[in-house]
Protein backbone atom coordinates (compact mmCIF):
# COMPACT_ATOMS: atom_id res chain seq x y z
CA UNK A 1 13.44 113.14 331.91
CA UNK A 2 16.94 113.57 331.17
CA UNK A 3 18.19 117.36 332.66
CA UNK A 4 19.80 117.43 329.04
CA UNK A 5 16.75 117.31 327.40
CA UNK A 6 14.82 119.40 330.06
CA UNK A 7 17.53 121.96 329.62
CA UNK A 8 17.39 121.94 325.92
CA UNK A 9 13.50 122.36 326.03
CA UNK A 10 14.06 125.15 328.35
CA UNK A 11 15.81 126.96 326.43
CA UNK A 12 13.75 126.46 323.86
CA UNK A 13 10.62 127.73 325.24
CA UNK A 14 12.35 130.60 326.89
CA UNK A 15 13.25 131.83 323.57
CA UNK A 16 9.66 131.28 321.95
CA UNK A 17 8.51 133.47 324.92
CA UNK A 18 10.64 136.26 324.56
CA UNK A 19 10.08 136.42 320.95
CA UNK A 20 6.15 136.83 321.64
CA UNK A 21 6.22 139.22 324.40
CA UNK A 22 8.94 141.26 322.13
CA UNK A 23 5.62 141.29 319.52
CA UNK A 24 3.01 142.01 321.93
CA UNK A 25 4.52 144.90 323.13
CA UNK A 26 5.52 146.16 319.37
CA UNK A 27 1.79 145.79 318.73
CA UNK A 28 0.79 147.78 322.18
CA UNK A 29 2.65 150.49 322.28
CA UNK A 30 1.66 151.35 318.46
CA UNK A 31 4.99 151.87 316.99
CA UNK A 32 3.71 149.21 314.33
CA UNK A 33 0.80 148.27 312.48
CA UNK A 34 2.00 144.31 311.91
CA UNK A 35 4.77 142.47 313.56
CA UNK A 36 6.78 139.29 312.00
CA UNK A 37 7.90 136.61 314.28
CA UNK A 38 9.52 134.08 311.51
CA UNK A 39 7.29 133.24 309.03
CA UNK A 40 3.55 134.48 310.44
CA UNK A 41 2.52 138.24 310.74
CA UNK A 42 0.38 139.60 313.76
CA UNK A 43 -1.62 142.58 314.00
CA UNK A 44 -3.06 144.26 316.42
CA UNK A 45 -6.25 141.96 316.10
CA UNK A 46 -4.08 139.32 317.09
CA UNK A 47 -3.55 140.66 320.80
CA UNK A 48 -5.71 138.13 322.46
CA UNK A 49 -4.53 135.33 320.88
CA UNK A 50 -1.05 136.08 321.56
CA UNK A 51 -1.87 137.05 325.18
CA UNK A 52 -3.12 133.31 325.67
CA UNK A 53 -0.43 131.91 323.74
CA UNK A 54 2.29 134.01 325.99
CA UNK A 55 0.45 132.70 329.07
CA UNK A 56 1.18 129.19 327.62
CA UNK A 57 4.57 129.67 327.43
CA UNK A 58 4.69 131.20 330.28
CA UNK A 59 3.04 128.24 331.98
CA UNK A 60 5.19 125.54 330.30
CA UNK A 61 8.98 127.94 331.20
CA UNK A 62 7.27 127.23 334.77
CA UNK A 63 7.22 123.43 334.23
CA UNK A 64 10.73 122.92 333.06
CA UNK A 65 12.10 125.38 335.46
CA UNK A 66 10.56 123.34 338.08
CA UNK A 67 11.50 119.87 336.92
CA UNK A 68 14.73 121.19 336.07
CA UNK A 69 15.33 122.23 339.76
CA UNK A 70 14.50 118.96 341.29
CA UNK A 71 10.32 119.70 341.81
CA UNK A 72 7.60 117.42 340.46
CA UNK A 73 5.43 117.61 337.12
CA UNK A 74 2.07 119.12 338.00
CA UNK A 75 -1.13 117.05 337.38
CA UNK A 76 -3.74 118.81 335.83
CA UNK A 77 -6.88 117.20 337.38
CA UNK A 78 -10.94 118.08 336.91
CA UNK A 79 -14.03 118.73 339.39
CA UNK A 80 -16.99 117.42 338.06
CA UNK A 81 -19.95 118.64 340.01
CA UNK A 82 -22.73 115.85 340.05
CA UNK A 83 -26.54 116.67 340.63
CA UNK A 84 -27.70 113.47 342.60
């Protein structure tokens, strides 16, 4: 990929992430009953699902950093255990 785009996706992402974890922690420490990030309102209900969705982020900032800085893509790959 281009560093352009990389950098542009970066940025992107980083941005995304900071606006969840900015929610999660509204909806932790109980200083609100709903949060707004754009057009889609969380509640505390919505804690797991934004946990996993930060950890995404989180996971994808980690990519882009890495192929930004020269490193490779990683390969997600699969054991499948076999009963012979």
């Amino acid at each position: 990929m281009i560093k352009t785009v990389i950098q542009q996706r970066l940025v992107f992402h980083q941005a995304a992430l900071e606006k969840l974890q900015a929610a999660y922690l509204a909806l932790v420490e109980g200083g609100v009953q709903s949060y707004t990030i754009d057009d889609r309102s969380l509640t505390r209900f919505d804690l797991p699902r934004l946990m996993e969705e930060i950890r995404t982020e989180e996971r994808v900032v980690d990519e882009l950093t890495s192929l930004l800085n020269g490193g490779k893509r990683r390969r997600a790959f699969a054991i499948l255990p076999r009963d012979w």
